[in-house]
Protein backbone atom coordinates (compact mmCIF):
# COMPACT_ATOMS: atom_id res chain seq x y z
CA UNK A 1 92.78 97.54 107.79
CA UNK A 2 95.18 97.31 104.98
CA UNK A 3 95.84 100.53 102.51
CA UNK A 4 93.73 99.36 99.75
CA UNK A 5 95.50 102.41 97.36
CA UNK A 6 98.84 101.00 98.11
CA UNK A 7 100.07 104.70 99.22
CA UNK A 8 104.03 105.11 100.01
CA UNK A 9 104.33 108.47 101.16
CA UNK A 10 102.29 111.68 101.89
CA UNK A 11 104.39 114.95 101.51
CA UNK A 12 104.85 118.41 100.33
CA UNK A 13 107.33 119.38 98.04
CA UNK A 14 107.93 123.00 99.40
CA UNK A 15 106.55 126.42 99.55
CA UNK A 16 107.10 128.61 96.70
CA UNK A 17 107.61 131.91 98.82
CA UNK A 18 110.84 130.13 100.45
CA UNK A 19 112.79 128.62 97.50
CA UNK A 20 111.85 128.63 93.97
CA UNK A 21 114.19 125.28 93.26
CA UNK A 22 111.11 123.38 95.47
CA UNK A 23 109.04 122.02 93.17
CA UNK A 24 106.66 118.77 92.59
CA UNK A 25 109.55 117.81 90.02
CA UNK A 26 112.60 118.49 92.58
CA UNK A 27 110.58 115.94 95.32
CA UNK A 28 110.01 113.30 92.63
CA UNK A 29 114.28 113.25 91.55
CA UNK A 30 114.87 113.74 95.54
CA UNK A 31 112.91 110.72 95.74
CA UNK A 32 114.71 108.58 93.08
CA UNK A 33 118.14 109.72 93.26
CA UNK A 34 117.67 108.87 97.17
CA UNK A 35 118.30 112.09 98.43
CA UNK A 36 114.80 112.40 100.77
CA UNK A 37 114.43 110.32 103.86
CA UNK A 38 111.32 108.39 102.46
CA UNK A 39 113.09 108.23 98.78
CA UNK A 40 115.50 105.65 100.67
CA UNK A 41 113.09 103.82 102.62
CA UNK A 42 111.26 103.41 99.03
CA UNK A 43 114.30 102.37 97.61
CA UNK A 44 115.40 99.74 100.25
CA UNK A 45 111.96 98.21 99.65
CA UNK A 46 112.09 98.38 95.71
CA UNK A 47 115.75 96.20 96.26
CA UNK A 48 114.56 94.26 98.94
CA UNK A 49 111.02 93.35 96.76
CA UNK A 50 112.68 92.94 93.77
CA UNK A 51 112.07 89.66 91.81
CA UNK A 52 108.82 88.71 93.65
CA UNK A 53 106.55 87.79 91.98
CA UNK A 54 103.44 89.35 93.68
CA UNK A 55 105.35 93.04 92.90
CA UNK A 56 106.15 91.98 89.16
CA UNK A 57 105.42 95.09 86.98
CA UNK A 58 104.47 97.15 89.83
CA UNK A 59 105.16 100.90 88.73
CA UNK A 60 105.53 104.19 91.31
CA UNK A 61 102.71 106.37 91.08
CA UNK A 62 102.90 110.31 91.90
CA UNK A 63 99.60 112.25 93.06
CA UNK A 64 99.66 115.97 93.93
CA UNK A 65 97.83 118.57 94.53
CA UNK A 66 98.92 122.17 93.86
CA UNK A 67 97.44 124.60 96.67
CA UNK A 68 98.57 128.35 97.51
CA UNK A 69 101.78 128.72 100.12
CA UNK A 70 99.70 129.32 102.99
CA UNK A 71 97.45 125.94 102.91
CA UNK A 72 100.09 123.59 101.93
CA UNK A 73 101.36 122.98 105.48
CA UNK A 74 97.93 122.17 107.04
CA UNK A 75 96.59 120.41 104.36
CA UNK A 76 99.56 117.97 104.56
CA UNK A 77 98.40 117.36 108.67
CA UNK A 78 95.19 117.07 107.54
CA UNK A 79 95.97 114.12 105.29
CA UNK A 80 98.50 112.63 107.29
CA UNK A 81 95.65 112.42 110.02
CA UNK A 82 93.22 111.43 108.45
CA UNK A 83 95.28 108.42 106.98
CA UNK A 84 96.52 107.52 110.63
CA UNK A 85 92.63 107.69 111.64
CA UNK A 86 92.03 105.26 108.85
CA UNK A 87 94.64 102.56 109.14
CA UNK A 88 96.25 103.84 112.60
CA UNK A 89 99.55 104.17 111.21
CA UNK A 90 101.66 106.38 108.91
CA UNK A 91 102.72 105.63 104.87
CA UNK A 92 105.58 103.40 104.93
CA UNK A 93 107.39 106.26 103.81
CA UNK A 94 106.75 108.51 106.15
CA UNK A 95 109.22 108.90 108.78
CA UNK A 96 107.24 111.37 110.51
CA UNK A 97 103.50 112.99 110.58
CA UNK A 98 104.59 116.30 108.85
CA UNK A 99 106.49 119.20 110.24
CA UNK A 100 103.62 120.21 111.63
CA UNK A 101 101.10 117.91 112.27
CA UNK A 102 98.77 117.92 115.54
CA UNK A 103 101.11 116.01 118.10
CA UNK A 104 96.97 113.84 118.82
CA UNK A 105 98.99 111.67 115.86
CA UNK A 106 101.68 110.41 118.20
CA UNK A 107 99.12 109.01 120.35
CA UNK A 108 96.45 108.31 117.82
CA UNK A 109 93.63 110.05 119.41
């Protein structure tokens, strides 16, 4: 089955009792300026889809949800499951299932 919502990457941004410079906006220039693992996969494919035609006028799209410190971490696993469930792999962008998603993911059970 084929991501129907075209989603790149599923991530958290930080938590705000650790550093106050983590923030939604941070993530997003991380991601652009290249300077986040899945901002550079993102990048490659941007260059490397360039020019075709299918992709023409194709614009990045950012989704978030804002939850307190202490859900943020399992409610990333939680997503990050539930999208391996659904199309038995990870977002393109997503080099791994979350610091600390269930380790079922690896295996897909």
């Amino acid at each position: 089955m084929t991501d129907p919502d075209g989603i790149l990457y599923i991530g958290r941004s930080g938590l705000q009792g650790k550093s106050p410079a983590r923030t939604l906006a941070n993530r997003i220039r991380e991601f652009e300026n290249k300077h986040h693992s899945g901002g550079i996969t993102y990048a490659d494919s941007a260059a490397r889809l360039k020019g075709v035609t299918r992709f023409a006028g194709h614009r990045l799209e950012v989704r978030a949800m804002f939850l307190p410190d202490e859900m943020i971490v399992q409610e990333e696993a939680r997503i990050i499951n539930s999208y391996f469930r659904k199309y038995a792999e990870l977002p393109p962008c997503n080099s791994s299932a979350g610091s600390r998603a269930p380790r079922r993911i690896k295996g897909g059970a």
